[in-house]
PDB file of N, CA and C in Angstrom:
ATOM      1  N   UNK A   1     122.808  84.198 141.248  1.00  0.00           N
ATOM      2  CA  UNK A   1     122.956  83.107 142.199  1.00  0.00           C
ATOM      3  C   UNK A   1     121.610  82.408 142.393  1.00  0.00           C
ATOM      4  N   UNK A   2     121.389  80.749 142.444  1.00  0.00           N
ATOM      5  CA  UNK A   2     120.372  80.844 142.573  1.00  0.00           C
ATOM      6  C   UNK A   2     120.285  80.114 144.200  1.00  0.00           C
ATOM      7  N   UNK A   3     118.955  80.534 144.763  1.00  0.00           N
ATOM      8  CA  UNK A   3     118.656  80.124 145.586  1.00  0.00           C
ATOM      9  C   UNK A   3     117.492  78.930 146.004  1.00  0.00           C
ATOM     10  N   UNK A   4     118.534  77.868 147.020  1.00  0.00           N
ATOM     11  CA  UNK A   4     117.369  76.691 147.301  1.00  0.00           C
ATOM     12  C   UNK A   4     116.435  77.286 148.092  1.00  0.00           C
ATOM     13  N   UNK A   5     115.000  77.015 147.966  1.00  0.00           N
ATOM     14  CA  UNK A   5     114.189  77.473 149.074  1.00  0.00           C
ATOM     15  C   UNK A   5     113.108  76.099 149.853  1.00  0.00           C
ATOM     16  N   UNK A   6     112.854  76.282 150.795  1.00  0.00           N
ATOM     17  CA  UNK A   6     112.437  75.036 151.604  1.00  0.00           C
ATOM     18  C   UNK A   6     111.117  75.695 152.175  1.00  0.00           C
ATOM     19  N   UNK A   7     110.398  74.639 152.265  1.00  0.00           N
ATOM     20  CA  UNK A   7     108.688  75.238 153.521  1.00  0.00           C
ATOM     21  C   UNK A   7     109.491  75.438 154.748  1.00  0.00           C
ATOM     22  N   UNK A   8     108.831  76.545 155.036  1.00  0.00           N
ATOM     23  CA  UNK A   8     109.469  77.027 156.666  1.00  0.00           C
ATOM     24  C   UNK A   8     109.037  75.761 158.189  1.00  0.00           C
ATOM     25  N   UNK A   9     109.483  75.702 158.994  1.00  0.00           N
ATOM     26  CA  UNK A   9     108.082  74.822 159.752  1.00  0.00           C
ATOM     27  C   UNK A   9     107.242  75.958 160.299  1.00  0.00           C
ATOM     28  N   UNK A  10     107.752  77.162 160.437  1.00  0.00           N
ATOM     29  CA  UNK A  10     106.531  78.145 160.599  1.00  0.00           C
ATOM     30  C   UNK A  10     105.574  78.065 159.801  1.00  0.00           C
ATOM     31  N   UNK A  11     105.242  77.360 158.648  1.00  0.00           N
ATOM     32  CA  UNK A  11     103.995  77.278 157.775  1.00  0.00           C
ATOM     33  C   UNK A  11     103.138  76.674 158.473  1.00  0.00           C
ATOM     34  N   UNK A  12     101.727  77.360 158.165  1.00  0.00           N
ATOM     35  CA  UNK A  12     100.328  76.618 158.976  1.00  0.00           C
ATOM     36  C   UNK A  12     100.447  75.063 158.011  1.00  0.00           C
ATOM     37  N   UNK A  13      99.821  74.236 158.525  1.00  0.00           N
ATOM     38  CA  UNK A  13      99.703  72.743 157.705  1.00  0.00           C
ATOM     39  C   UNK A  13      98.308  72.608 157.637  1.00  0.00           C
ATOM     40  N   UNK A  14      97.292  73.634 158.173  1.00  0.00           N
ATOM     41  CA  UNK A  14      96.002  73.582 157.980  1.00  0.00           C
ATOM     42  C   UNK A  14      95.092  73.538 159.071  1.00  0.00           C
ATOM     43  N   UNK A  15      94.281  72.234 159.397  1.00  0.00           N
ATOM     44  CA  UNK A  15      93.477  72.298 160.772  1.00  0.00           C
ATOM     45  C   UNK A  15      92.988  73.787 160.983  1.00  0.00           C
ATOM     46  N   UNK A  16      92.793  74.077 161.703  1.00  0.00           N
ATOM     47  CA  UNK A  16      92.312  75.488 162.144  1.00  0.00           C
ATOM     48  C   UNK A  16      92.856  76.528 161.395  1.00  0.00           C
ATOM     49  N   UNK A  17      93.977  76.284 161.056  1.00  0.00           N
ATOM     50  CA  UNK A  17      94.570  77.940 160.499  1.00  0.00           C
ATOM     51  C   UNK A  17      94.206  78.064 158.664  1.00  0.00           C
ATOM     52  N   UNK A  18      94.173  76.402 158.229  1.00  0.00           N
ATOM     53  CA  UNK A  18      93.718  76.496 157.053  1.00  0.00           C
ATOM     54  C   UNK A  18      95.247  76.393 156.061  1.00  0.00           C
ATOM     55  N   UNK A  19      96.074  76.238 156.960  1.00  0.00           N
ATOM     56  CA  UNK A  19      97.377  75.825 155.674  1.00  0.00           C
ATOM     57  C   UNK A  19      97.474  77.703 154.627  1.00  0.00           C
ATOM     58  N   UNK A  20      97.057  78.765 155.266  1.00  0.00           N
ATOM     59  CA  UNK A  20      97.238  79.835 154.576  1.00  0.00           C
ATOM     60  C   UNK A  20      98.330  80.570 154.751  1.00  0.00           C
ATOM     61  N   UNK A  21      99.632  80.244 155.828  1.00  0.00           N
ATOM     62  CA  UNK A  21     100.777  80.334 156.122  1.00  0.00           C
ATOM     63  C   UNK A  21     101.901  79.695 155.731  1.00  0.00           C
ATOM     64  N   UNK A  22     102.010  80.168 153.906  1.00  0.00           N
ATOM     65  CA  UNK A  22     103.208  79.277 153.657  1.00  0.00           C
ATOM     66  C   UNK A  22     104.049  80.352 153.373  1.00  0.00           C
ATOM     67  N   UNK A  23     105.177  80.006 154.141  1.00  0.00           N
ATOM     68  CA  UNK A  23     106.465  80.560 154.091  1.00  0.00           C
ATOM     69  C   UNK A  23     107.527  80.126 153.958  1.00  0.00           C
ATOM     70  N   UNK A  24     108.713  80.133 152.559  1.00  0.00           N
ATOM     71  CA  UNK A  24     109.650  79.378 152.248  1.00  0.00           C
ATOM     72  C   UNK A  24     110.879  80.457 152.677  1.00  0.00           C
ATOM     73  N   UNK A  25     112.389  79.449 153.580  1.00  0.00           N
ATOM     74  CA  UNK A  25     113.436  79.874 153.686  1.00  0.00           C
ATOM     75  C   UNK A  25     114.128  79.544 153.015  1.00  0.00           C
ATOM     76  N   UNK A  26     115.331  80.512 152.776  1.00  0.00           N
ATOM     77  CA  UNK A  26     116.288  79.970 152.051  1.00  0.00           C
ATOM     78  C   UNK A  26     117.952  80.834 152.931  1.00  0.00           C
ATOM     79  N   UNK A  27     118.605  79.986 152.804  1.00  0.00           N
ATOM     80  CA  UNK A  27     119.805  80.831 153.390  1.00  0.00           C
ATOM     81  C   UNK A  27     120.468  81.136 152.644  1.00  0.00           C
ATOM     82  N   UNK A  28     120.954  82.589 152.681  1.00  0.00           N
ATOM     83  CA  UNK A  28     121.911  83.581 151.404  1.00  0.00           C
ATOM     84  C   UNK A  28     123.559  83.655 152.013  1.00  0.00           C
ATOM     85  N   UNK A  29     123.785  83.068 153.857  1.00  0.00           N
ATOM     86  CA  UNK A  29     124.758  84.196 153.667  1.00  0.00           C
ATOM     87  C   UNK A  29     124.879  82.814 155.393  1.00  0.00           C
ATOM     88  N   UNK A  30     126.206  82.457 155.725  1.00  0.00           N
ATOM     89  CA  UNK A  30     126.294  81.620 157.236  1.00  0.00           C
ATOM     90  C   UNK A  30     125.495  81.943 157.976  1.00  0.00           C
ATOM     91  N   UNK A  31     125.029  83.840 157.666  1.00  0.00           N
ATOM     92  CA  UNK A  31     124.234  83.957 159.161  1.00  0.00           C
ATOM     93  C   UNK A  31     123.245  84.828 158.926  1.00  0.00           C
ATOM     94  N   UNK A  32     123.069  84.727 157.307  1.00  0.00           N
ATOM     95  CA  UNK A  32     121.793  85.253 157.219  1.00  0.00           C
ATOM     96  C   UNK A  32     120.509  84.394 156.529  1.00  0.00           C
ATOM     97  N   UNK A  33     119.386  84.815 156.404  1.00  0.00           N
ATOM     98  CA  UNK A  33     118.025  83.910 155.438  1.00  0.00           C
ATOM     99  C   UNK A  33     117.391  84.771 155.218  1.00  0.00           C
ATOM    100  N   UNK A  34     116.603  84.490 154.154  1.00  0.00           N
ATOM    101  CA  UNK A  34     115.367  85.116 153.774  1.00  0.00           C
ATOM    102  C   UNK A  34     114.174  84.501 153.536  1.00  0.00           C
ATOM    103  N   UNK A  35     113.082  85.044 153.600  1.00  0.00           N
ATOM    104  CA  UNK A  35     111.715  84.809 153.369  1.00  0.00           C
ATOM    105  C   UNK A  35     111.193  85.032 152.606  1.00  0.00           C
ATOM    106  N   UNK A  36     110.093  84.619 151.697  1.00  0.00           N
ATOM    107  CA  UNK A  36     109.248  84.763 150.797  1.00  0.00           C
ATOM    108  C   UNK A  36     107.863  83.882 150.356  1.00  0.00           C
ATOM    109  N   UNK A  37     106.981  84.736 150.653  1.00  0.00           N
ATOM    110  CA  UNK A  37     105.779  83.589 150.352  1.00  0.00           C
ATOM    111  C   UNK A  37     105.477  82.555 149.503  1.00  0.00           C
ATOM    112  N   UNK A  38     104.898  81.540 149.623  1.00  0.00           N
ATOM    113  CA  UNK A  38     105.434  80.269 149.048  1.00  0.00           C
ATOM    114  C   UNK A  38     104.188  80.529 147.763  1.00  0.00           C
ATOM    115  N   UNK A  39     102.901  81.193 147.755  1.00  0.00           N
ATOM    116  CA  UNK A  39     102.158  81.249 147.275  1.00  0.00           C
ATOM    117  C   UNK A  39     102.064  82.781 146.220  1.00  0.00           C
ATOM    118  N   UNK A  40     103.414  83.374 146.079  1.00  0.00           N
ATOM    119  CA  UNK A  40     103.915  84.461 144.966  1.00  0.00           C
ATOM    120  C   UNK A  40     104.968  84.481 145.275  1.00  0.00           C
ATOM    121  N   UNK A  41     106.002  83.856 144.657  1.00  0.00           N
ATOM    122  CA  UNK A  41     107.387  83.587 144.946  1.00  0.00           C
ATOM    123  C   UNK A  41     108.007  84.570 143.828  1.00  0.00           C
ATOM    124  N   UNK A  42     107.118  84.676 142.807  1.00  0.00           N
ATOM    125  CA  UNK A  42     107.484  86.008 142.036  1.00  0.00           C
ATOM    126  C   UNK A  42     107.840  87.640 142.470  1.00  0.00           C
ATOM    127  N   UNK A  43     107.476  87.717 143.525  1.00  0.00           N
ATOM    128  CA  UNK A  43     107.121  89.036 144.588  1.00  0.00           C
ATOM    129  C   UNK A  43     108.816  88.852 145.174  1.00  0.00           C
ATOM    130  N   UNK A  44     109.195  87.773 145.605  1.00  0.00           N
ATOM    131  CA  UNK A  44     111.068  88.234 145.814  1.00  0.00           C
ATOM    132  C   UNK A  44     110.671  87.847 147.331  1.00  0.00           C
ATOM    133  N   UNK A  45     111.516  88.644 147.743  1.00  0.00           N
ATOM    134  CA  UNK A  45     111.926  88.288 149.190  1.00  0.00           C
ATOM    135  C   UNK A  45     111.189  89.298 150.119  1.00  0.00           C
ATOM    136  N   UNK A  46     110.715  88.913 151.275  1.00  0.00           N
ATOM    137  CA  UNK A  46     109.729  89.449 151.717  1.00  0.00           C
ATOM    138  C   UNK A  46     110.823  90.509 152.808  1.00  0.00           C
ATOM    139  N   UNK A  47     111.457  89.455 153.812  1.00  0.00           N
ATOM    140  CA  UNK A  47     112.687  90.031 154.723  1.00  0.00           C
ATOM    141  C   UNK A  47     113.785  88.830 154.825  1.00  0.00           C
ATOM    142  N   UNK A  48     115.151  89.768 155.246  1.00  0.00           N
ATOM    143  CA  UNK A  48     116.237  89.326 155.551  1.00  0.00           C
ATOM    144  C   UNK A  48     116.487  89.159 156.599  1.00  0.00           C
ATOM    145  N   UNK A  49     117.090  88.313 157.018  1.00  0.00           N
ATOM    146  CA  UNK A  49     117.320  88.095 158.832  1.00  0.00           C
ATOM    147  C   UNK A  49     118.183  87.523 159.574  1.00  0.00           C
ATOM    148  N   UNK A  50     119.058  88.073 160.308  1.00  0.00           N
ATOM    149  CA  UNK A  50     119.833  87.214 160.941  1.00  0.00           C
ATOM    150  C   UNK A  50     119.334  85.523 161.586  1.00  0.00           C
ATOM    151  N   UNK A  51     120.584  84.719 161.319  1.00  0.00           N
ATOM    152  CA  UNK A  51     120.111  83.497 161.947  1.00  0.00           C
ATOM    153  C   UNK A  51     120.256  83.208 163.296  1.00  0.00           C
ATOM    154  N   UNK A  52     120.373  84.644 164.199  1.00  0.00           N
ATOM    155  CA  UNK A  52     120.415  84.425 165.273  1.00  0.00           C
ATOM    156  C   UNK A  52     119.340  84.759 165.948  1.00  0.00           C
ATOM    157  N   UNK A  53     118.640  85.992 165.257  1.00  0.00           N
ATOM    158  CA  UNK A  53     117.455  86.343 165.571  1.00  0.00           C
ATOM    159  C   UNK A  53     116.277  84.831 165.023  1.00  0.00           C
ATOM    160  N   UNK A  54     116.595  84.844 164.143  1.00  0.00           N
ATOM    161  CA  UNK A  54     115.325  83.167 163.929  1.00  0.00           C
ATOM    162  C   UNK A  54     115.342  82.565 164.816  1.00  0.00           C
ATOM    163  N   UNK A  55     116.322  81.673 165.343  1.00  0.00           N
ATOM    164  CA  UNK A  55     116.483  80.849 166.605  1.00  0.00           C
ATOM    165  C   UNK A  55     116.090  80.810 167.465  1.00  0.00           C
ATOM    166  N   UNK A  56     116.183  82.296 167.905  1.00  0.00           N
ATOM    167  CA  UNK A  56     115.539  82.970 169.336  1.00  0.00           C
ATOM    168  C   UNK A  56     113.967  83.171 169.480  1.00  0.00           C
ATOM    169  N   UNK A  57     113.635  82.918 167.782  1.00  0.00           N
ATOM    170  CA  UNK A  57     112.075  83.627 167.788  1.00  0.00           C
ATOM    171  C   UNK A  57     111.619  82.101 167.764  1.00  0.00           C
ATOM    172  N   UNK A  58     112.312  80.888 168.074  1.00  0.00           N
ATOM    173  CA  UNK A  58     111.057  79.674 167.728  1.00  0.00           C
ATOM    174  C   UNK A  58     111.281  79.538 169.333  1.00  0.00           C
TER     175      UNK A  58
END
């Protein structure tokens, strides 16, 4: 299956943090996503997560 993956808006964009927070989502499942660093995307998926828990965490 393949998966679309997108920049998170949790990614730093730089200024102070330096843009060293890139993190791409992708959704696998209505109510689930995953993560994986945008900068070794070879490495797979970092974690799985409900999309209810994301919501709650912004």
């Amino acid at each position: 299956m393949a998966t679309a993956w997108r920049k998170s808006s949790f990614s730093g964009g730089g200024g102070e943090q330096g843009g060293n927070d890139c993190v791409e989502v992708s959704y696998v499942a209505e109510d689930t996503l995953v993560l994986r660093d945008s900068k070794a995307p070879s490495r797979g998926v970092i974690v799985a997560i409900g999309l209810l828990i994301w919501v709650k965490s912004r």
